[in-house]
PDB file of N, CA and C in Angstrom:
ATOM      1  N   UNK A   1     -16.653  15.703 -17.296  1.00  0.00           N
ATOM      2  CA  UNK A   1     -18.078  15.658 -17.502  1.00  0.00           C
ATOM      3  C   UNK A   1     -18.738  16.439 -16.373  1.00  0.00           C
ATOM      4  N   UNK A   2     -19.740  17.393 -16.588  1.00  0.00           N
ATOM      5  CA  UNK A   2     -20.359  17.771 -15.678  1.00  0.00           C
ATOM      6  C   UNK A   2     -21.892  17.981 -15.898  1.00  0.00           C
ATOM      7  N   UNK A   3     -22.685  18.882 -14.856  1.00  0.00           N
ATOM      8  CA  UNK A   3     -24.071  18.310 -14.742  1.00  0.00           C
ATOM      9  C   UNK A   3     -24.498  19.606 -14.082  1.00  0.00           C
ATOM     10  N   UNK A   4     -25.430  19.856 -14.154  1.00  0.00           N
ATOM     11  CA  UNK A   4     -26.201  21.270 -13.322  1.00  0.00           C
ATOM     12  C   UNK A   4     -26.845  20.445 -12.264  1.00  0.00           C
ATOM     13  N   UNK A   5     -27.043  21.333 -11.496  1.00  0.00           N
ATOM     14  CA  UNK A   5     -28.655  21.089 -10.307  1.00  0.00           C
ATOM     15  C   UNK A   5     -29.354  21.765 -10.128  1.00  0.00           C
ATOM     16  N   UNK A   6     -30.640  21.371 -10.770  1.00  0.00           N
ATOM     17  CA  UNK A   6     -31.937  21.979 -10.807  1.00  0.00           C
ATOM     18  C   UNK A   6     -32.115  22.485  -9.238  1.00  0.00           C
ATOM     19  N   UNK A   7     -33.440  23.584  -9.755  1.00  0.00           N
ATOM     20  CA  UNK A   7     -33.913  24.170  -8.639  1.00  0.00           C
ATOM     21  C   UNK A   7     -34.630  23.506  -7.508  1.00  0.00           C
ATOM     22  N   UNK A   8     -34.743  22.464  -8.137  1.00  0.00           N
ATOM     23  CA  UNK A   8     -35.053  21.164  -7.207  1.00  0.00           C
ATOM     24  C   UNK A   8     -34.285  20.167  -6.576  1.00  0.00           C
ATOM     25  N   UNK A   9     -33.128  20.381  -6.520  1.00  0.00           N
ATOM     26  CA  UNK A   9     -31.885  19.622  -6.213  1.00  0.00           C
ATOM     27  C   UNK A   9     -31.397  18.566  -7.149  1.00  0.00           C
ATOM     28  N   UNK A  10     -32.288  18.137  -7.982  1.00  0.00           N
ATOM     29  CA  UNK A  10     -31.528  17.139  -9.025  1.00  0.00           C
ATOM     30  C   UNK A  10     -30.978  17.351  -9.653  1.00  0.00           C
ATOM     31  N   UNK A  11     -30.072  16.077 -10.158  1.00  0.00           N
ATOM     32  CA  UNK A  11     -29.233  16.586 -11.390  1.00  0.00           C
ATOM     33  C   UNK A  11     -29.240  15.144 -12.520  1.00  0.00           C
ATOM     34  N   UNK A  12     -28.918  15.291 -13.291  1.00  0.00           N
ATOM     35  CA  UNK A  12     -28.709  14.260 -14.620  1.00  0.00           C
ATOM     36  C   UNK A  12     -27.354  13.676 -15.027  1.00  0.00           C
ATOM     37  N   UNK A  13     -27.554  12.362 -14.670  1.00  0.00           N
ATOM     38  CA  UNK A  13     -26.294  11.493 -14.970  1.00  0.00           C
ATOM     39  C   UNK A  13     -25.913  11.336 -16.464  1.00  0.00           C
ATOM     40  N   UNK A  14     -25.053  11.881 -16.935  1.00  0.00           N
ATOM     41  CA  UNK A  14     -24.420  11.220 -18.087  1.00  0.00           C
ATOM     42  C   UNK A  14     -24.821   9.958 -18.543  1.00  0.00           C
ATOM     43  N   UNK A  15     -25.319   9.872 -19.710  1.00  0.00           N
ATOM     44  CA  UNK A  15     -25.455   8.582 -20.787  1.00  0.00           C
ATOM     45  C   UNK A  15     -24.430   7.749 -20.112  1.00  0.00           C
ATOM     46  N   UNK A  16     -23.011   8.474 -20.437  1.00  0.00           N
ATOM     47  CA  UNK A  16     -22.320   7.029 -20.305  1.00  0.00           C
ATOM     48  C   UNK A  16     -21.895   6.776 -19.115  1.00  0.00           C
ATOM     49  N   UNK A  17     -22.154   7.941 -18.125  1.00  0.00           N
ATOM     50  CA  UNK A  17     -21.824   7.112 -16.827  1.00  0.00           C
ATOM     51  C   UNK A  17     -22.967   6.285 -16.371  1.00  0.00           C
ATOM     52  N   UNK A  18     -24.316   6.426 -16.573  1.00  0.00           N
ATOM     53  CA  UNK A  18     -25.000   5.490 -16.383  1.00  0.00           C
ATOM     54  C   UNK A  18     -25.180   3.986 -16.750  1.00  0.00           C
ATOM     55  N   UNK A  19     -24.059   3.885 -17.978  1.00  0.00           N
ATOM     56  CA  UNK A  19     -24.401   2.915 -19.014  1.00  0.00           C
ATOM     57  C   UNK A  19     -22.960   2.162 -17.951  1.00  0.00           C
ATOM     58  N   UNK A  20     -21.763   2.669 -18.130  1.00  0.00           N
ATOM     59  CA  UNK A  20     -20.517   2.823 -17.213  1.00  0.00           C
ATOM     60  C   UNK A  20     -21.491   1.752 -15.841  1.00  0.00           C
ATOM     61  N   UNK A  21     -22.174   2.276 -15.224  1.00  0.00           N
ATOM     62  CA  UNK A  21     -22.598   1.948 -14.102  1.00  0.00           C
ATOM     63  C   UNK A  21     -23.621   0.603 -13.753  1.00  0.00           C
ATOM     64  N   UNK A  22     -24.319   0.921 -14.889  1.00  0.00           N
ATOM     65  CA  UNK A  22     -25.181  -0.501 -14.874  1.00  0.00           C
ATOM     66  C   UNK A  22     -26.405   0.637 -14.848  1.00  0.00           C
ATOM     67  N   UNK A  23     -26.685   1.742 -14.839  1.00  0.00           N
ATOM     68  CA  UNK A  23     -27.831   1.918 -13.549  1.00  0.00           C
ATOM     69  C   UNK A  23     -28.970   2.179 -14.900  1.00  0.00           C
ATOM     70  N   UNK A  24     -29.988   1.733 -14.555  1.00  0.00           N
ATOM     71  CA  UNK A  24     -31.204   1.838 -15.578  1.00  0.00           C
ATOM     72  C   UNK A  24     -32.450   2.613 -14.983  1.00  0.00           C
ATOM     73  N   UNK A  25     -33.258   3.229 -15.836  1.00  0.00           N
ATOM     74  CA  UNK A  25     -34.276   3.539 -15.109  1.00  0.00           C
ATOM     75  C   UNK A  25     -35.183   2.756 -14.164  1.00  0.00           C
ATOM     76  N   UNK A  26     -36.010   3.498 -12.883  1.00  0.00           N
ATOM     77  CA  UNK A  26     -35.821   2.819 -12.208  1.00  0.00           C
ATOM     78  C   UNK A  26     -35.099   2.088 -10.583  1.00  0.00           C
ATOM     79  N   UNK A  27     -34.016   2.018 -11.300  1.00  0.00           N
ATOM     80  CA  UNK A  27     -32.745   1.471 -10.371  1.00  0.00           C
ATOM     81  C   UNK A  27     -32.822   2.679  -9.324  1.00  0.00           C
ATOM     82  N   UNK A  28     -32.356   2.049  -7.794  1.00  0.00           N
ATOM     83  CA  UNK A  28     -31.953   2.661  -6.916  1.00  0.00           C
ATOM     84  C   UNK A  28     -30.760   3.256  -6.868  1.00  0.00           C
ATOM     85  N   UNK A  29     -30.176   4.075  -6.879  1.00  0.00           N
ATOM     86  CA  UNK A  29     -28.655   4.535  -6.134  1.00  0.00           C
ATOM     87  C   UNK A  29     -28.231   4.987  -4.782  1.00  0.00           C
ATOM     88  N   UNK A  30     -27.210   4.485  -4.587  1.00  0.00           N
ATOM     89  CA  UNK A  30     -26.405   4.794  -3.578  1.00  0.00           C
ATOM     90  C   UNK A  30     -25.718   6.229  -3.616  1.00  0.00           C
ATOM     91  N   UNK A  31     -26.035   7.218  -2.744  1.00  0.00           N
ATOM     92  CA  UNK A  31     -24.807   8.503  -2.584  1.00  0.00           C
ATOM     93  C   UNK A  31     -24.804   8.688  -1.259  1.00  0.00           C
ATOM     94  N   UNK A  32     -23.252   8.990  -1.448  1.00  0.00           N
ATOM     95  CA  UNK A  32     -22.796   9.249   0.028  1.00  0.00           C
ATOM     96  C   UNK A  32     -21.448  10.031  -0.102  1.00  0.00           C
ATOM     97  N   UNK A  33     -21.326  11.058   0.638  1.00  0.00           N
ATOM     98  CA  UNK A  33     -20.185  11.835   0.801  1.00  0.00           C
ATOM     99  C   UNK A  33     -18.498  10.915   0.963  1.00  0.00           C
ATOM    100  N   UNK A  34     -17.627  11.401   0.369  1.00  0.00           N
ATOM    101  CA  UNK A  34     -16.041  10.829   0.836  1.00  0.00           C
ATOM    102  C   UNK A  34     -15.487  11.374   1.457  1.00  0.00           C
ATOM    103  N   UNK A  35     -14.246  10.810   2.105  1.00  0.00           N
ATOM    104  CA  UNK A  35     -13.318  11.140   2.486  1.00  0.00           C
ATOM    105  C   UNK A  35     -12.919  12.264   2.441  1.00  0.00           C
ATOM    106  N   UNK A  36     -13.178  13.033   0.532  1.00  0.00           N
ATOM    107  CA  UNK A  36     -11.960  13.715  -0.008  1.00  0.00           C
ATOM    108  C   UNK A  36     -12.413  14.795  -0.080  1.00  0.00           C
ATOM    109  N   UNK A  37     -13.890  14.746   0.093  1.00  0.00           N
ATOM    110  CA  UNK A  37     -15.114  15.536   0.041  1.00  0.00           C
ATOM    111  C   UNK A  37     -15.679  15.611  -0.930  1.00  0.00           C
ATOM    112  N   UNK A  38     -15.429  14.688  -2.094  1.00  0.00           N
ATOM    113  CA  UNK A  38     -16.205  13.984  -3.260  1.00  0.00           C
ATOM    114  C   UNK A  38     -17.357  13.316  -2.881  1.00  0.00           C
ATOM    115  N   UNK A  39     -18.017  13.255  -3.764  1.00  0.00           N
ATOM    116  CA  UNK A  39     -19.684  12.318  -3.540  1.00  0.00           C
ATOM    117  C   UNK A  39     -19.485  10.939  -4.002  1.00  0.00           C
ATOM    118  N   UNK A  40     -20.114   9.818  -3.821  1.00  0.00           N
ATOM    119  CA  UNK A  40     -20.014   8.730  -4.358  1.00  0.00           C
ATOM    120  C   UNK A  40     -21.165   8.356  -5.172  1.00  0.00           C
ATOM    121  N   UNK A  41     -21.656   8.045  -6.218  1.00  0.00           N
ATOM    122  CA  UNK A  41     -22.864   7.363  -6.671  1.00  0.00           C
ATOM    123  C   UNK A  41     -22.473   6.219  -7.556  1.00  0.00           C
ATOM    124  N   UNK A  42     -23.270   5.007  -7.194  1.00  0.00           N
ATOM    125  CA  UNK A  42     -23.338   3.848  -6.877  1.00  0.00           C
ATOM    126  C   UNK A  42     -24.508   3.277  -7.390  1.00  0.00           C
ATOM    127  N   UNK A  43     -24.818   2.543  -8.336  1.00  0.00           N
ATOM    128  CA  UNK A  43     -25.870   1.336  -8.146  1.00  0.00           C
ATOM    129  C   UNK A  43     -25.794   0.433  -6.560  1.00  0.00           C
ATOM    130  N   UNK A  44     -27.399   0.640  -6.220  1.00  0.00           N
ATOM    131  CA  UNK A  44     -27.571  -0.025  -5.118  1.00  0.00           C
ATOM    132  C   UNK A  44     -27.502  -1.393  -4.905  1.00  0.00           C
ATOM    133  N   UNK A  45     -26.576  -1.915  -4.135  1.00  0.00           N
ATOM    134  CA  UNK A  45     -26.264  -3.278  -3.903  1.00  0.00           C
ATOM    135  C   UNK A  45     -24.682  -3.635  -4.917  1.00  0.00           C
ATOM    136  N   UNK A  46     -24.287  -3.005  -5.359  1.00  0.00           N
ATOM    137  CA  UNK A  46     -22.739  -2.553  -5.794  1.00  0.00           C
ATOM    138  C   UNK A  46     -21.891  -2.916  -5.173  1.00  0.00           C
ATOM    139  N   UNK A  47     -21.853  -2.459  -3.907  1.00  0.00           N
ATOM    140  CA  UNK A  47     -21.192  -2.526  -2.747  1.00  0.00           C
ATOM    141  C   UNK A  47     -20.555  -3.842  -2.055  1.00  0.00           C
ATOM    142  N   UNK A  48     -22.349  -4.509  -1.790  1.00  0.00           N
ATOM    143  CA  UNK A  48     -22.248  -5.320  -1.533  1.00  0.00           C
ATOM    144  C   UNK A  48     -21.599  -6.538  -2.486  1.00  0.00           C
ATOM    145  N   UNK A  49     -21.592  -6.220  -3.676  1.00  0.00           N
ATOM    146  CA  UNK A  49     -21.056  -7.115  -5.161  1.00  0.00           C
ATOM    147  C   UNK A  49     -20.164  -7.707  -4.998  1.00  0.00           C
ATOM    148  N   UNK A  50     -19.526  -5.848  -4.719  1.00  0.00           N
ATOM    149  CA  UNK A  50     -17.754  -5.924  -4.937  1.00  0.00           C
ATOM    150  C   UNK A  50     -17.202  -6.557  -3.686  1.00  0.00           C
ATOM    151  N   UNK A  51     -17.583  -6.504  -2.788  1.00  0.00           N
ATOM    152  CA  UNK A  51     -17.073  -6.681  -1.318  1.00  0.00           C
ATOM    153  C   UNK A  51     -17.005  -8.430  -1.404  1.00  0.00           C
ATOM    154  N   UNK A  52     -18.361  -8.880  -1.646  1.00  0.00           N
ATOM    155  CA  UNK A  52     -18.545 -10.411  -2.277  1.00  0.00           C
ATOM    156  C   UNK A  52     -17.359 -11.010  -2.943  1.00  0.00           C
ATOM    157  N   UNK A  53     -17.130 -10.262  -4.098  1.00  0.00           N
ATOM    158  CA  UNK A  53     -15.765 -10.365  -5.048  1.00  0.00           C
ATOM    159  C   UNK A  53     -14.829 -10.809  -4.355  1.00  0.00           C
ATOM    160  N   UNK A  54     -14.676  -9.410  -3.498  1.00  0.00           N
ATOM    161  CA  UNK A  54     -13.365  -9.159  -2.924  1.00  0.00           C
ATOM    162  C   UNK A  54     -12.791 -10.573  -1.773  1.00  0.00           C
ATOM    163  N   UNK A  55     -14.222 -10.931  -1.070  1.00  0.00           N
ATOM    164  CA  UNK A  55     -14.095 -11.996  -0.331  1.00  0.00           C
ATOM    165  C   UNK A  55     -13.492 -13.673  -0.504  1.00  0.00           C
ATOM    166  N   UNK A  56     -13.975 -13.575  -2.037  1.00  0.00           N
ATOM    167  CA  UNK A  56     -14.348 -14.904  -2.749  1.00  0.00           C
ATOM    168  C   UNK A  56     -12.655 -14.765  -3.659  1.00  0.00           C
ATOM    169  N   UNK A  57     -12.497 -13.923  -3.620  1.00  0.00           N
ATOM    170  CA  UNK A  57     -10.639 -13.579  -3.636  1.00  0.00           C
ATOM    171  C   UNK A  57      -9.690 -14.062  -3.329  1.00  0.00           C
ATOM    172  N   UNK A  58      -9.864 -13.510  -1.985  1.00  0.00           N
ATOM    173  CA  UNK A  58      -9.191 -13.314  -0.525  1.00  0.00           C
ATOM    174  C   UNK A  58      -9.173 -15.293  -0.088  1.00  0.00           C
ATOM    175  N   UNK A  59     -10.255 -15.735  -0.146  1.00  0.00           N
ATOM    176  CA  UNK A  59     -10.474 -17.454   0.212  1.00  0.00           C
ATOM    177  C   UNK A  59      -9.530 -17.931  -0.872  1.00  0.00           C
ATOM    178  N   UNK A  60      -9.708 -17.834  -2.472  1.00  0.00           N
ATOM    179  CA  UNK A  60      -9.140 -19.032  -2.737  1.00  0.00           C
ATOM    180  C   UNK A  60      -7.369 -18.156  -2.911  1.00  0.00           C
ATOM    181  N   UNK A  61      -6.843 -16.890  -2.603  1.00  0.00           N
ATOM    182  CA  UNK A  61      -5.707 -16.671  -2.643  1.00  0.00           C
ATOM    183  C   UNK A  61      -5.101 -15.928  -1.432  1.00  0.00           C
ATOM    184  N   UNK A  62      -5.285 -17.199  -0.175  1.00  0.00           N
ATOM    185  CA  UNK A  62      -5.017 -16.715   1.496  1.00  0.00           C
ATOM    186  C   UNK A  62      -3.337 -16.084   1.120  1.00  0.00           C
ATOM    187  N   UNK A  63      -3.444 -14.927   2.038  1.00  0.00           N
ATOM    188  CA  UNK A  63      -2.480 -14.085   2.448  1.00  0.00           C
ATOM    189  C   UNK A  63      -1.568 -15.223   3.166  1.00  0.00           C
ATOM    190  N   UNK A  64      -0.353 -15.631   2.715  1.00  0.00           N
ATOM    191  CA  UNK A  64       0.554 -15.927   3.702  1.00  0.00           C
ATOM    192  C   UNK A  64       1.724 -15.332   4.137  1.00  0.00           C
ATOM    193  N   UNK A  65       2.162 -15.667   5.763  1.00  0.00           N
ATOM    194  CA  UNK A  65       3.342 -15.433   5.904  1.00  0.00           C
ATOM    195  C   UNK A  65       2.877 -13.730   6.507  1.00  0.00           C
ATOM    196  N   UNK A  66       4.434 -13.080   7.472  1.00  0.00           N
ATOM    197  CA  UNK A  66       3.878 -11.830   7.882  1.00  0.00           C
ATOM    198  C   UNK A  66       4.280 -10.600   6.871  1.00  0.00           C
ATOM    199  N   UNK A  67       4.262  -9.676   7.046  1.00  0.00           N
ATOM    200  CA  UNK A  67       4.886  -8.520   5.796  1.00  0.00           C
ATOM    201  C   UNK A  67       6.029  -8.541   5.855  1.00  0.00           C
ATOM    202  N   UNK A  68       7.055  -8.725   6.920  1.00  0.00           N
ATOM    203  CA  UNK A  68       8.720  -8.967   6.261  1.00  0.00           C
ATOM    204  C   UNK A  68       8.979 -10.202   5.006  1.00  0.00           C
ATOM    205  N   UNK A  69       8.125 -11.471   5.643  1.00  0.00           N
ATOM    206  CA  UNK A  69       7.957 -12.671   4.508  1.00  0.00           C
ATOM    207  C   UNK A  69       7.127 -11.943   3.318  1.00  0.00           C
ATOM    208  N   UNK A  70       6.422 -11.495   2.902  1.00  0.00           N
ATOM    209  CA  UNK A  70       5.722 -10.830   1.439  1.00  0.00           C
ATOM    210  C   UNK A  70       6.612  -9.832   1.054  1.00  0.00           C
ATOM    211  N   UNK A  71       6.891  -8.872   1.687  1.00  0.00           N
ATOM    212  CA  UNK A  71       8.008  -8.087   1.037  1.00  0.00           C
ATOM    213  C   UNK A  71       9.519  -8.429   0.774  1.00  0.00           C
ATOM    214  N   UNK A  72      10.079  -9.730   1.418  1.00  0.00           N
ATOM    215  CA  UNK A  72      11.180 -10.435   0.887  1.00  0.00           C
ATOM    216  C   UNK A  72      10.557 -11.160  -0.407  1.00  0.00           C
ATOM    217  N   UNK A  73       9.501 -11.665  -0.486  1.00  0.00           N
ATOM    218  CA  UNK A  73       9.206 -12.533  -2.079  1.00  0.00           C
ATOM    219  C   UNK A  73       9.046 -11.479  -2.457  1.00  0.00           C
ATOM    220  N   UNK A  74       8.196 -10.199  -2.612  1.00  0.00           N
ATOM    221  CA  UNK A  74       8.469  -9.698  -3.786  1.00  0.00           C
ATOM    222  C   UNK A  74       9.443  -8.535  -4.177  1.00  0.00           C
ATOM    223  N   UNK A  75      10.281  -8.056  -3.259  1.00  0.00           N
ATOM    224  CA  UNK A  75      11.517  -7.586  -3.740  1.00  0.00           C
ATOM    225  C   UNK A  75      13.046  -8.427  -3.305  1.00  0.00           C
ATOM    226  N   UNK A  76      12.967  -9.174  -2.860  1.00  0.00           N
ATOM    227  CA  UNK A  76      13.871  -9.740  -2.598  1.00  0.00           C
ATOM    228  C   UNK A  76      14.333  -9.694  -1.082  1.00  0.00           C
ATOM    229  N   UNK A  77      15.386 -10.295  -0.890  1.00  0.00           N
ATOM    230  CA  UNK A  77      16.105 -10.166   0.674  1.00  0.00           C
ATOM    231  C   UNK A  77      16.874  -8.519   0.153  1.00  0.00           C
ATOM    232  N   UNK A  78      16.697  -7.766   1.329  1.00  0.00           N
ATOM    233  CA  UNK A  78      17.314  -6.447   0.998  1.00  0.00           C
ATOM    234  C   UNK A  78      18.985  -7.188   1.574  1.00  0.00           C
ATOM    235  N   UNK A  79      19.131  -7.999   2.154  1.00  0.00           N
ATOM    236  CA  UNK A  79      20.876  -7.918   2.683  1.00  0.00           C
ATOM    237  C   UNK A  79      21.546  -8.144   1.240  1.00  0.00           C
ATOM    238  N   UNK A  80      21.113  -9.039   0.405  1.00  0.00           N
ATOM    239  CA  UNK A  80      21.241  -9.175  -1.409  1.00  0.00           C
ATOM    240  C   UNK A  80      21.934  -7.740  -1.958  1.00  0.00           C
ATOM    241  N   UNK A  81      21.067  -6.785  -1.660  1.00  0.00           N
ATOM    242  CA  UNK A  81      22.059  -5.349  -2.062  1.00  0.00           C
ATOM    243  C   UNK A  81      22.995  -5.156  -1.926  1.00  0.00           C
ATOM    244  N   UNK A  82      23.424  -5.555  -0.790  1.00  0.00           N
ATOM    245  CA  UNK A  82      24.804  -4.511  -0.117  1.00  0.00           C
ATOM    246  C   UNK A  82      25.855  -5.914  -0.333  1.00  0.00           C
ATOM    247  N   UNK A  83      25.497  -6.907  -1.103  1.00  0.00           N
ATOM    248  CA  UNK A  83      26.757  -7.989  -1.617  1.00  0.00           C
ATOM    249  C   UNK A  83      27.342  -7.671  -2.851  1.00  0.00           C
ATOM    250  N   UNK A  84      29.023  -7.975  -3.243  1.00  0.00           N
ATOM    251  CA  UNK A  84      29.445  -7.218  -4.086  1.00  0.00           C
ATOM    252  C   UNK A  84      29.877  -8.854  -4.884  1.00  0.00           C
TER     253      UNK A  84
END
């Protein structure tokens, strides 16, 4: 999907990425440059949503144990291999 930019710097979001997004007329957005040197756009307060989510996660399914203990549950004891 792509989009021009007017001589005015704007440009026009796709139907369905807007619809995709939540974002309605109106609505604020979030943009901000990446990492990858991609742009990000965002419904404003998104961010904060997901992060919420992510938190309310994280509480009722605590991380236990250090990464040798998580990577023995989920692939197993590696000494298991080398038994015949």
């Amino acid at each position: 999907m792509s989009s021009t930019v007017t001589i005015k710097g704007q440009v026009t979001l796709p139907k369905k990425v807007r619809d995709t997004a939540g974002i309605k007329p109106g609505d604020k957005v979030e943009i901000r440059n990446t990492a990858s040197g991609g742009i990000y756009i965002g419904k404003s307060g998104s961010e904060r949503e997901y992060l919420t989510k992510l938190q309310s996660i994280a509480k009722r399914y605590p991380i236990r144990g250090n990464t040798d203990e998580i990577m023995r549950e989920l692939r197993g004891d590696p000494a298991d291999d080398y038994k015949k």
